[in-house]
N, C-alpha and C. Protein backbone atom coordinates (compact mmCIF):
# COMPACT_ATOMS: atom_id res chain seq x y z
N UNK A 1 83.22 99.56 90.27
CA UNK A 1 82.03 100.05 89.61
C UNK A 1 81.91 101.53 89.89
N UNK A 2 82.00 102.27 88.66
CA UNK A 2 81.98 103.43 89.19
C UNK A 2 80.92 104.74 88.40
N UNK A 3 80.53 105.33 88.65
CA UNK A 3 79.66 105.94 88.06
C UNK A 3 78.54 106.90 88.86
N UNK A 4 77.47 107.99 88.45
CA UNK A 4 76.80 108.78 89.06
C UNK A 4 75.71 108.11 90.14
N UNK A 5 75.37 108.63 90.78
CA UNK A 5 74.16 107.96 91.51
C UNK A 5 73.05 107.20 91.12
N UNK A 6 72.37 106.06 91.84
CA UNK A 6 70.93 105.30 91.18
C UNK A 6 71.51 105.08 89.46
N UNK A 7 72.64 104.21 89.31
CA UNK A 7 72.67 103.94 88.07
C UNK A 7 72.72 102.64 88.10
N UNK A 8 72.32 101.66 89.38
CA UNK A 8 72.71 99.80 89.09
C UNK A 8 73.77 99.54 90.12
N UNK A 9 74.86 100.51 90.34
CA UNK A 9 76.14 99.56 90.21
C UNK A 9 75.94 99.16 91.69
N UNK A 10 75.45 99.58 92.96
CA UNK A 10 75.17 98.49 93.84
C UNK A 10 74.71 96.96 93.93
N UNK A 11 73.40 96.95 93.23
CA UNK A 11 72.35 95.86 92.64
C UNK A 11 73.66 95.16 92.16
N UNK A 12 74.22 95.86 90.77
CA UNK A 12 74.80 94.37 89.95
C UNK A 12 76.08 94.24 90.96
N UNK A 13 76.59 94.75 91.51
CA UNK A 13 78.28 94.31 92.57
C UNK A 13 77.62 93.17 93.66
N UNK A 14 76.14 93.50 93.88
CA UNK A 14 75.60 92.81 94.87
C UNK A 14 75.38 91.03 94.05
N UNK A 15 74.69 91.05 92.72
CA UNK A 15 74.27 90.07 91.84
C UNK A 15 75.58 89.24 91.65
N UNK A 16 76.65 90.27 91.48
CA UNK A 16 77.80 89.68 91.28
C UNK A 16 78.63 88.97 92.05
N UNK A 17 78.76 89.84 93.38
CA UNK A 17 79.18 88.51 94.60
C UNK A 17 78.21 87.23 94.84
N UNK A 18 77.37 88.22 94.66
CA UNK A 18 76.35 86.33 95.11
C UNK A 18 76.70 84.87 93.99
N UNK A 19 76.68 85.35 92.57
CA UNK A 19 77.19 84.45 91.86
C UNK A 19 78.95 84.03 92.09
N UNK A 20 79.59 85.00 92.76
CA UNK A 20 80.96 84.36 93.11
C UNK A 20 80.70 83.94 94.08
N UNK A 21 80.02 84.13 95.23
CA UNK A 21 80.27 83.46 96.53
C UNK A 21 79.48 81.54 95.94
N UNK A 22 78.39 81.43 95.33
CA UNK A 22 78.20 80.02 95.23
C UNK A 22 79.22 79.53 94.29
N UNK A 23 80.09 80.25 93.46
CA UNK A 23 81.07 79.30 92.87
C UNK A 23 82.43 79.15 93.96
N UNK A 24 82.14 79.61 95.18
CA UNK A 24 83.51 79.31 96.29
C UNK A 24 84.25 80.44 96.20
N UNK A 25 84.09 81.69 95.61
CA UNK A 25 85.28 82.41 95.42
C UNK A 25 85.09 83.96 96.14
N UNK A 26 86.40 83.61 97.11
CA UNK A 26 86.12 84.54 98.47
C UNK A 26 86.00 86.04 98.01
N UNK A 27 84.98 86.92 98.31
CA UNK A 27 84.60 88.25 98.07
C UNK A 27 84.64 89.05 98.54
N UNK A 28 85.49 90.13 98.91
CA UNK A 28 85.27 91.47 99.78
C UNK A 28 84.88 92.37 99.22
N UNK A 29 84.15 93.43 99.93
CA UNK A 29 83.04 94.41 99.51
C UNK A 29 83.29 95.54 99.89
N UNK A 30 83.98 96.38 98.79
CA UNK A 30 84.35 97.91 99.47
C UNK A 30 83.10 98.91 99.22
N UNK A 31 82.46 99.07 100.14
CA UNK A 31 80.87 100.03 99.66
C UNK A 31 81.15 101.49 99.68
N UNK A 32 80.24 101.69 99.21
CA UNK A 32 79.90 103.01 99.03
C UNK A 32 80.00 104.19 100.07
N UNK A 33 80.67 104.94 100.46
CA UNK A 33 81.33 105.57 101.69
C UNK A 33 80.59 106.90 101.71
N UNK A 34 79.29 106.79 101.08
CA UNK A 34 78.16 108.21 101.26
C UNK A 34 77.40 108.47 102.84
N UNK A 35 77.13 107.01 103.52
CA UNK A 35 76.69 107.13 104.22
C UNK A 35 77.61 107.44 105.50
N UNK A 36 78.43 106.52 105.75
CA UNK A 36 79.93 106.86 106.84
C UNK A 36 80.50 108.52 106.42
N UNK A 37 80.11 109.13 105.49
CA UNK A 37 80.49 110.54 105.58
C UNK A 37 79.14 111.51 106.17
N UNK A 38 78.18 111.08 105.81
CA UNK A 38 77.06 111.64 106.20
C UNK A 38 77.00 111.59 107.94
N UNK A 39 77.18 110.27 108.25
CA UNK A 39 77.48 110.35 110.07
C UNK A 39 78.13 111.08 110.22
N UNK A 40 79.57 111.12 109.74
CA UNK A 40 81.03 112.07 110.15
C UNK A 40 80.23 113.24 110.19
N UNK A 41 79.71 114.02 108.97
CA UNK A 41 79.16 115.46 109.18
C UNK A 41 79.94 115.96 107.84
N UNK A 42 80.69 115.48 107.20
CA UNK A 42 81.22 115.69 105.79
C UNK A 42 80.17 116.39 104.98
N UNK A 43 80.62 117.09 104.55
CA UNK A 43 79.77 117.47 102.92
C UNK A 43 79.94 116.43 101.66
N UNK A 44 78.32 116.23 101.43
CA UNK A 44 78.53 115.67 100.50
C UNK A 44 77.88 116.21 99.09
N UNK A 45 78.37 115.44 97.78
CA UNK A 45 77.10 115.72 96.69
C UNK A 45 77.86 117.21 96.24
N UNK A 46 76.38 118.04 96.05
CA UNK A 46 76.84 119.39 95.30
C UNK A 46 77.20 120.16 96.83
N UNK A 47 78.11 119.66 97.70
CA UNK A 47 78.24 120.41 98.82
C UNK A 47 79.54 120.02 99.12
N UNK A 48 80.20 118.90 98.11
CA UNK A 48 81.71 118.52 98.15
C UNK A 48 82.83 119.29 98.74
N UNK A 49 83.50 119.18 98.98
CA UNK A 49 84.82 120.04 99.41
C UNK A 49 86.07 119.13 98.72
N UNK A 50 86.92 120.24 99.08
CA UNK A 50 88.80 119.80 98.48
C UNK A 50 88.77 118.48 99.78
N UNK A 51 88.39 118.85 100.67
CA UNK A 51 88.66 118.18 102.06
C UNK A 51 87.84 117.22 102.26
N UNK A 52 86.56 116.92 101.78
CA UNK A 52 85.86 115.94 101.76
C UNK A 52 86.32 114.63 100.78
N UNK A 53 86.97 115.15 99.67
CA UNK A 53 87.27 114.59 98.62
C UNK A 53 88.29 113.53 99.25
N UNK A 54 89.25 114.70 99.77
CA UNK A 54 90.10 113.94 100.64
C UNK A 54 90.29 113.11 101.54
N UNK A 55 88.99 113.07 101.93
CA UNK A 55 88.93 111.89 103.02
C UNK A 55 88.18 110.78 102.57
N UNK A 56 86.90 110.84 101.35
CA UNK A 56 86.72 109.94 100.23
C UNK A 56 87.90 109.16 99.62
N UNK A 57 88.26 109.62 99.14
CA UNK A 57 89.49 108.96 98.28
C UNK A 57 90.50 108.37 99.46
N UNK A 58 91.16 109.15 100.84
CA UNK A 58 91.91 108.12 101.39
C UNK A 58 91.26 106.83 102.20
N UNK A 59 90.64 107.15 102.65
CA UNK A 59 89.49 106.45 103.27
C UNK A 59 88.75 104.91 102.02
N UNK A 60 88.71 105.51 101.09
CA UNK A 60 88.46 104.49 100.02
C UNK A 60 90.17 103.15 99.93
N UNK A 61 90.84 104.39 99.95
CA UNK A 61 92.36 103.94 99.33
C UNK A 61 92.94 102.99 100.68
N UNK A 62 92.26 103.07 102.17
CA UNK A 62 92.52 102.25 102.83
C UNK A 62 91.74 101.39 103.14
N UNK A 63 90.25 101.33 103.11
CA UNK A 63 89.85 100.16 102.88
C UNK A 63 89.81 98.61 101.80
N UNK A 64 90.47 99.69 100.51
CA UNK A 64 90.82 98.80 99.52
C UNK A 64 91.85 97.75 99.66
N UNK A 65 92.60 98.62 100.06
CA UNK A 65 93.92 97.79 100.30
C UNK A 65 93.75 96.76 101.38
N UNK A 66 92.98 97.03 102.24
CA UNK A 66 92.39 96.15 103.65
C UNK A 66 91.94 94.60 103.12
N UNK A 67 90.96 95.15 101.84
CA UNK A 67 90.02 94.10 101.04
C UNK A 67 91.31 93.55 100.77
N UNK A 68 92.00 93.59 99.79
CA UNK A 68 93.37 92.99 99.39
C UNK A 68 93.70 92.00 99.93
N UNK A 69 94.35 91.89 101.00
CA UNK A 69 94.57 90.34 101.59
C UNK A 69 93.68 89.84 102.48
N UNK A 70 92.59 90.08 102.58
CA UNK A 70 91.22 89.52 102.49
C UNK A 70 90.27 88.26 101.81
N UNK A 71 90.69 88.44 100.28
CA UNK A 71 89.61 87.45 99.90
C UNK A 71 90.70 87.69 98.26
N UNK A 72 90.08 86.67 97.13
CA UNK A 72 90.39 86.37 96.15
C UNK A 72 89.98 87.92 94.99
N UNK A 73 89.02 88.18 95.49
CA UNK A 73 88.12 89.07 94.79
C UNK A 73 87.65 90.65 95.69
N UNK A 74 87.96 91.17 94.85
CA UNK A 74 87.83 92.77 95.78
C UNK A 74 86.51 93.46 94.73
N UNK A 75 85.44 93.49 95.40
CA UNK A 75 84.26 94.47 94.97
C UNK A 75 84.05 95.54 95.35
N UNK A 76 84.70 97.12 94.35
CA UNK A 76 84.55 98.50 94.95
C UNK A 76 83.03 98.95 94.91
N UNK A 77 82.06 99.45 95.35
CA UNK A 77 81.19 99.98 94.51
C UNK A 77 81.68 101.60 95.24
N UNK A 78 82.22 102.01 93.76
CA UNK A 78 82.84 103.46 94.02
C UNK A 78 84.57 103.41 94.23
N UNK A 79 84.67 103.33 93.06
CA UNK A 79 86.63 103.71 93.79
C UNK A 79 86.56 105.31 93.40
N UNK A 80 87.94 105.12 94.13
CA UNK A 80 88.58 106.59 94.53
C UNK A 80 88.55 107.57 93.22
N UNK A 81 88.14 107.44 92.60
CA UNK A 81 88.11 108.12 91.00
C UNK A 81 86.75 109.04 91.17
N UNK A 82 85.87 108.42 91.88
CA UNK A 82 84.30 108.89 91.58
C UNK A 82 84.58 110.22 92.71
N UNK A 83 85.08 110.12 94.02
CA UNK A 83 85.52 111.23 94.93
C UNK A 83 85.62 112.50 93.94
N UNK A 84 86.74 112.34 93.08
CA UNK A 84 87.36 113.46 91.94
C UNK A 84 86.66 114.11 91.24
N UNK A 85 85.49 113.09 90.84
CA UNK A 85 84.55 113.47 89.28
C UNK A 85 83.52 113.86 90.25
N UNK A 86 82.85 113.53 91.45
CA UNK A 86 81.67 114.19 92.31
C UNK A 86 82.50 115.95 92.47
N UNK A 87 83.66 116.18 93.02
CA UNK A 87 84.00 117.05 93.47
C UNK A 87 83.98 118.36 92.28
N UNK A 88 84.29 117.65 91.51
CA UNK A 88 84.66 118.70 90.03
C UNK A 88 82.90 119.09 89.93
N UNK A 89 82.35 118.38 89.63
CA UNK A 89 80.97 118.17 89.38
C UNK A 89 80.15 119.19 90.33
N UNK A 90 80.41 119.12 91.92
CA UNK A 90 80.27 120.15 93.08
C UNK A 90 80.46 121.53 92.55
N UNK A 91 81.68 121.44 92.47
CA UNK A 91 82.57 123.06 91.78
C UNK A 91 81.53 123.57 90.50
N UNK A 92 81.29 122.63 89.64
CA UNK A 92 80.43 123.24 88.84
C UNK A 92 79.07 123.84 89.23
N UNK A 93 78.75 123.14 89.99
CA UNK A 93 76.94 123.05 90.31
C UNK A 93 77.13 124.77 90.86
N UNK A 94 78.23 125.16 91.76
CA UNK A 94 78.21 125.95 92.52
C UNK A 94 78.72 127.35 92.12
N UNK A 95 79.58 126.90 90.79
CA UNK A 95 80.11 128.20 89.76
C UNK A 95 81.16 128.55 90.57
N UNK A 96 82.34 127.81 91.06
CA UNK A 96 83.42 127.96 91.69
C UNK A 96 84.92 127.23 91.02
N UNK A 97 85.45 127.86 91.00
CA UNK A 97 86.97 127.16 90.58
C UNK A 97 87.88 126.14 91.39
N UNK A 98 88.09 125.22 91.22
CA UNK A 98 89.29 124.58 91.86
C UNK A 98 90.49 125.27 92.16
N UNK A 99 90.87 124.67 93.50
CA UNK A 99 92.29 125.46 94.16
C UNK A 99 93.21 124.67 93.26
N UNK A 100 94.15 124.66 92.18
CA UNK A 100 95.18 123.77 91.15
C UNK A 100 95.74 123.50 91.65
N UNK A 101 96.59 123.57 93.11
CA UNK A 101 97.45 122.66 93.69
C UNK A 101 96.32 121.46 94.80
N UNK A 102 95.39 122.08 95.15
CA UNK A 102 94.63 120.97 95.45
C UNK A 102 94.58 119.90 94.80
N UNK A 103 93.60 120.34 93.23
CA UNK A 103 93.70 119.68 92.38
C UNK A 103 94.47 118.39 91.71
N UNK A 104 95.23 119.20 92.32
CA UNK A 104 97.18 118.18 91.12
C UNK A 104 96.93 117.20 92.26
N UNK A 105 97.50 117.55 93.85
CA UNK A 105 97.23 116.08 94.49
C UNK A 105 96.32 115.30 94.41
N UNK A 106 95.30 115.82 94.71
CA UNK A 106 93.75 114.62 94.56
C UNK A 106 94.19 113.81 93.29
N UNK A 107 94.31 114.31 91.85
CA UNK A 107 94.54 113.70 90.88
C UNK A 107 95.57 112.80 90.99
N UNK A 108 96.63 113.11 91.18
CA UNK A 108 97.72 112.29 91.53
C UNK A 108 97.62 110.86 92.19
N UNK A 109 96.56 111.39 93.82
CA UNK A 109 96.57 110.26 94.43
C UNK A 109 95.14 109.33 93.76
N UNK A 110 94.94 109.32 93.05
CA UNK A 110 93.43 108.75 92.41
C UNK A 110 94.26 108.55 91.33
N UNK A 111 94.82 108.79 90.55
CA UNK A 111 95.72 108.21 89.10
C UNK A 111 96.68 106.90 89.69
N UNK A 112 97.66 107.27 91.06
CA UNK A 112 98.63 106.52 91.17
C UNK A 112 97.71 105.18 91.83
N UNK A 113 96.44 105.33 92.84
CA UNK A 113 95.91 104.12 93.64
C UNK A 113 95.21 103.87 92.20
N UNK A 114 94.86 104.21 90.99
CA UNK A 114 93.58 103.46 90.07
C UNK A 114 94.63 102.44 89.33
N UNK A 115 96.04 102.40 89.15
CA UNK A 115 96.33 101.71 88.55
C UNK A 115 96.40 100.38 89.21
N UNK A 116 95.66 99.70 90.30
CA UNK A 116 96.03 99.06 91.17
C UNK A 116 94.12 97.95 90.97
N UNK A 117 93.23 98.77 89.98
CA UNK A 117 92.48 98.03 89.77
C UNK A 117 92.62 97.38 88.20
N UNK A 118 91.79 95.65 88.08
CA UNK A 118 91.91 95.31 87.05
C UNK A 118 90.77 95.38 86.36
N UNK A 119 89.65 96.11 86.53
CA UNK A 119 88.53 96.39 85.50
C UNK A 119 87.46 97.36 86.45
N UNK A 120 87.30 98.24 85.62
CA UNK A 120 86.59 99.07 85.97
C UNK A 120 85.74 99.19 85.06
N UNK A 121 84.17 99.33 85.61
CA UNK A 121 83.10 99.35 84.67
C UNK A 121 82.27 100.85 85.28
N UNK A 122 81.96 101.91 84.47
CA UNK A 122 81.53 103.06 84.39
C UNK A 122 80.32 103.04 84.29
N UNK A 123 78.95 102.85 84.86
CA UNK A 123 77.58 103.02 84.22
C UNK A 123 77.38 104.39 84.12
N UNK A 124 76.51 104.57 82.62
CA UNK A 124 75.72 105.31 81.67
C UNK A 124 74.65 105.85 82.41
N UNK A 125 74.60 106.80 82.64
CA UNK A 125 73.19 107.53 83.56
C UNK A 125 72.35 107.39 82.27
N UNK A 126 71.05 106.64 82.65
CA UNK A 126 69.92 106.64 81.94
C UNK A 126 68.96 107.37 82.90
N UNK A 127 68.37 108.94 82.62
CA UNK A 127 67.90 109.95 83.24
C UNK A 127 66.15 109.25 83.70
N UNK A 128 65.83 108.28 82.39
CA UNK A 128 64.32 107.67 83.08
C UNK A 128 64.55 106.44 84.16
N UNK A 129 65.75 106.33 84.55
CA UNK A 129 65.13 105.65 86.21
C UNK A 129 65.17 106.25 87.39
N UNK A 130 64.26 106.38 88.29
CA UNK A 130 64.07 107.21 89.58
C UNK A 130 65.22 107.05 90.20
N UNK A 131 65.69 108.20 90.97
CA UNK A 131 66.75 108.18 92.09
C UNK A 131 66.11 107.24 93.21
N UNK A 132 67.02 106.51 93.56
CA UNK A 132 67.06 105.33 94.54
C UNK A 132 66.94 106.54 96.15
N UNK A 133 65.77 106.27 96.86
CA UNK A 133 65.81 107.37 98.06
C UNK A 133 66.25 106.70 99.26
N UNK A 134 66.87 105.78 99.01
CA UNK A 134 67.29 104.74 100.63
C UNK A 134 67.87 104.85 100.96
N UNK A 135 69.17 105.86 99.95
CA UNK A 135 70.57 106.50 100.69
C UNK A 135 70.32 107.62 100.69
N UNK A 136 71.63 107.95 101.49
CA UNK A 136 72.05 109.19 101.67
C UNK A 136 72.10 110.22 100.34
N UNK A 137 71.49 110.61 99.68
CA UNK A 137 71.89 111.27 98.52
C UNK A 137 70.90 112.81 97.97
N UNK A 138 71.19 113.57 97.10
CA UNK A 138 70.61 114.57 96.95
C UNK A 138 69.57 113.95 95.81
N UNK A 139 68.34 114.88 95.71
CA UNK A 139 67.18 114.62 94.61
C UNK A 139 67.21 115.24 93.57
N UNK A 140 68.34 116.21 93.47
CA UNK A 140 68.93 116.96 91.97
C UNK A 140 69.01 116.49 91.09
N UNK A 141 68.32 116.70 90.08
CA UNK A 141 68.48 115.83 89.02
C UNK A 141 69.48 116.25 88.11
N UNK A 142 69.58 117.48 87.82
CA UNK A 142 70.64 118.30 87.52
C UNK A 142 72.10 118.04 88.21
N UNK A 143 71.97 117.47 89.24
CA UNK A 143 73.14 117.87 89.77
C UNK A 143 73.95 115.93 89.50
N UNK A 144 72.90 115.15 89.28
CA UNK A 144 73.43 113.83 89.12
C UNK A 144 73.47 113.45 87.68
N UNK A 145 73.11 114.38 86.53
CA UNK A 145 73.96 114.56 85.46
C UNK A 145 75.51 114.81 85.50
N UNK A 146 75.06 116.22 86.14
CA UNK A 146 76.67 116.39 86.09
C UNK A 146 77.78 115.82 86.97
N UNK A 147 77.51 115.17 87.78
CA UNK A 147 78.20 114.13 88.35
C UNK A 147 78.64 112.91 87.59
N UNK A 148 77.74 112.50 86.47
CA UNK A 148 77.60 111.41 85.13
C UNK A 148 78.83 111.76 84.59
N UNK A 149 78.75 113.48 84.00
CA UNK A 149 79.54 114.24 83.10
C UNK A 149 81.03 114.31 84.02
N UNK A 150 81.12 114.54 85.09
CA UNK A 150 82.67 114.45 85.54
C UNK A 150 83.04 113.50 85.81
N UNK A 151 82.72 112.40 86.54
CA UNK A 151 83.14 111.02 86.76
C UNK A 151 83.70 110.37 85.24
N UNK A 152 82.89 110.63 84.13
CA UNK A 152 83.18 110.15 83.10
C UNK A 152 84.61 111.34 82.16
N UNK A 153 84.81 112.25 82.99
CA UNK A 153 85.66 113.28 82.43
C UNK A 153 86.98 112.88 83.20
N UNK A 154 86.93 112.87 84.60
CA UNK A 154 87.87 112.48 85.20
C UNK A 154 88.72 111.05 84.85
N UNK A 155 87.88 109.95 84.38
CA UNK A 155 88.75 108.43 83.86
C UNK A 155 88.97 108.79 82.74
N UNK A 156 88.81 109.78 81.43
CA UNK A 156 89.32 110.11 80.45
C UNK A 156 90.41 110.66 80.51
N UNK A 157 90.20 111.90 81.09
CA UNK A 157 91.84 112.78 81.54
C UNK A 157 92.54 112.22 82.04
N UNK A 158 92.65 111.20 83.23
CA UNK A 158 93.73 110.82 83.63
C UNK A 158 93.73 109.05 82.86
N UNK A 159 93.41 109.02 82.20
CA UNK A 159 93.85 107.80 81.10
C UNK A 159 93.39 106.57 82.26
N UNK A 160 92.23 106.70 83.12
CA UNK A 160 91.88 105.19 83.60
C UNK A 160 90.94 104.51 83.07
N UNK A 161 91.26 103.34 82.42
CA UNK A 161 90.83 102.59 81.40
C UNK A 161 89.66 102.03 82.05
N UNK A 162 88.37 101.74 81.29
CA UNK A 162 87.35 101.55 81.98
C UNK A 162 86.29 100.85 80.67
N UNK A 163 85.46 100.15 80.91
CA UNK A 163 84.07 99.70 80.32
C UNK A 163 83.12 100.45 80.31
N UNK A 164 82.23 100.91 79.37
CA UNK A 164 80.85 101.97 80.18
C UNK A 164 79.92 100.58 80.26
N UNK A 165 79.14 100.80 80.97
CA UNK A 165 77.95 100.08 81.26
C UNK A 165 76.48 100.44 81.57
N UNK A 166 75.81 100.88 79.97
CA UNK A 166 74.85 101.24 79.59
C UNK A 166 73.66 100.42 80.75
N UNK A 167 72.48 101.34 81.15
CA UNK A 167 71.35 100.71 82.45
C UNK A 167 70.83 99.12 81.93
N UNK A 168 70.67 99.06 80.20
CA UNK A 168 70.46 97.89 79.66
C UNK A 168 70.86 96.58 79.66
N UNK A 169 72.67 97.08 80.30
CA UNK A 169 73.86 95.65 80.20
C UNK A 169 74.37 95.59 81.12
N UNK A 170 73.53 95.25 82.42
CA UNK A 170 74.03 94.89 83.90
C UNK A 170 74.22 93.52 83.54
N UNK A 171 72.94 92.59 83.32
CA UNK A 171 73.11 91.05 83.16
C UNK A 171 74.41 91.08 82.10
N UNK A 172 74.44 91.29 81.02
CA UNK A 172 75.62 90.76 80.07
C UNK A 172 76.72 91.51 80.74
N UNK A 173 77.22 92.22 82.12
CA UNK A 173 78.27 93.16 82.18
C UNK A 173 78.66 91.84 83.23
N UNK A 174 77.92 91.54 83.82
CA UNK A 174 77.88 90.33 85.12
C UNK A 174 78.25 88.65 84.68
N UNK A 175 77.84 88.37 83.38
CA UNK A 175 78.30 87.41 83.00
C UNK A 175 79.93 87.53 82.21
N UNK A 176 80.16 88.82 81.97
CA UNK A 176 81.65 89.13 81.52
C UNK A 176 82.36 89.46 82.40
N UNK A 177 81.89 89.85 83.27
CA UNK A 177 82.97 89.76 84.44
C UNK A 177 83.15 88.61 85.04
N UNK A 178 82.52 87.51 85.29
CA UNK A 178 82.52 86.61 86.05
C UNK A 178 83.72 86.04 84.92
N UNK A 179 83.24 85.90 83.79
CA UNK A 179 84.70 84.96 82.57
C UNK A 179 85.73 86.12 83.31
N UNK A 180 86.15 87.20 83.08
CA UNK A 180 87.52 87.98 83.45
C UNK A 180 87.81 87.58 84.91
N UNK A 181 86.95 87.11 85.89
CA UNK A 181 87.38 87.00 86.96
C UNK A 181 87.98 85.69 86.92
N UNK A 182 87.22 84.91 86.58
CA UNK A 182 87.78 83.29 86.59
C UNK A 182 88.99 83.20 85.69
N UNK A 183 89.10 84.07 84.92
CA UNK A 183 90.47 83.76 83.97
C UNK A 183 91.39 84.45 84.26
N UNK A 184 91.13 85.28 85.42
CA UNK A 184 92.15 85.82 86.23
C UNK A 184 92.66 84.97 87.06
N UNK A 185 91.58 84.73 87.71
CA UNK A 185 92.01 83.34 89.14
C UNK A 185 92.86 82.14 88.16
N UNK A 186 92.35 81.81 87.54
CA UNK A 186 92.96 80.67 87.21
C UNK A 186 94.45 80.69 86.25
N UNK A 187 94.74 81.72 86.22
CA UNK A 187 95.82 82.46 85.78
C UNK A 187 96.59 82.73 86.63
N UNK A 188 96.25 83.34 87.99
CA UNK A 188 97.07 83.04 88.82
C UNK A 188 97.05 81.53 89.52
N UNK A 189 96.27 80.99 89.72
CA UNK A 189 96.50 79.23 90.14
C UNK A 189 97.97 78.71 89.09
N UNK A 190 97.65 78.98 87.85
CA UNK A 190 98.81 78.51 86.42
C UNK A 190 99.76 78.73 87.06
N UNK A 191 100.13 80.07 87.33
CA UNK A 191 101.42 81.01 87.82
C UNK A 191 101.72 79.90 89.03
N UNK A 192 101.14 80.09 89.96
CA UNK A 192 101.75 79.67 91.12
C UNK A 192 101.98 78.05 91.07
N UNK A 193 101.38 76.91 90.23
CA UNK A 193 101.75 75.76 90.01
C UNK A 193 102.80 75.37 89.08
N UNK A 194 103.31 76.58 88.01
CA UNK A 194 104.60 76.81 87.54
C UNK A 194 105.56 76.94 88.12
N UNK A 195 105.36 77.88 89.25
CA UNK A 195 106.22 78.15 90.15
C UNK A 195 106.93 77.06 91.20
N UNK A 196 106.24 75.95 91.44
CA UNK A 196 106.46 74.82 91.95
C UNK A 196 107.25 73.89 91.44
């Protein structure tokens, strides 16, 4: 689930395990890594760095993989993509250029780990719901547009295929994922009883 700040995608990843965990189907939960940077002392938000990014995205890229042989079901809220599109988004707020060999790696390593998810859903910043104040996060309103605007620039440019998910279609985004999940699982159950 990936997308700008206070747009749902906690709530529905949360709505969403709960309906997998009563159908039996084991769930790991890769969260949101705003607050574990905020302890560290990281910059975050419109205060991003090349180097913050960097430890977002690997730091994401090893807990994911952790989730992996974990449970049936891996729930990001935030993959390594959103690191990229916050950072670009930073650079703007601040009227600064990207270092281009920085650049090329971060991209690289966020293109080569995104092909490793099977659905990614993007929520739609709808500007009339209040910023959520329970996290760690800035009150810019300006500045969580343009975070909207690069996150959604960054899965275009590097071709990572994604769903948007308008503030309206959490419930219908939650009942379509649950069919893609189960027809995943049970697609692999097929596979492996073929295999026998």
């Amino acid at each position: 689930m990936t997308g700008t700040h206070s747009t749902g995608k906690s709530t529905t990843l949360q709505r969403l395990a709960e309906q997998l965990h009563r159908d039996r189907i084991e769930v790991a939960f890769v969260q949101d890594l705003g607050a574990e940077a905020v302890e560290l002392g990281l910059p975050i938000l419109d205060k991003h760095t090349a180097a913050s990014t960097l430890w977002f995205i690997s730091r994401g890229m090893s807990l994911e993989a952790q989730a992996w042989a974990e449970a049936d079901v891996v729930l990001i809220d935030r993959p390594v993509s959103d690191a990229l599109g916050y950072y670009e988004a930073a650079l703007e707020f601040r009227g600064e250029q990207p270092d281009p060999t920085n650049m090329h790696q971060l991209e690289q390593m966020v293109l080569h780990h995104s092909r490793h998810y099977d659905l990614v859903l993007r929520t739609i910043l709808d500007p009339t719901i209040p910023l959520d104040l329970t996290k760690p996060r800035g009150t810019d309103l300006a500045f969580r547009a343009l975070a909207d605007r690069h996150v959604a620039k960054v899965h275009e440019r590097l071709g990572i295929e994604h769903d948007t998910l308008p503030a309206d279609g959490h419930s219908r985004a939650i009942v379509e994922t649950l069919a893609f999940i189960k027809g995943r699982l049970d697609g692999v159950e097929h596979d492996a009883e073929g295999s026998r």
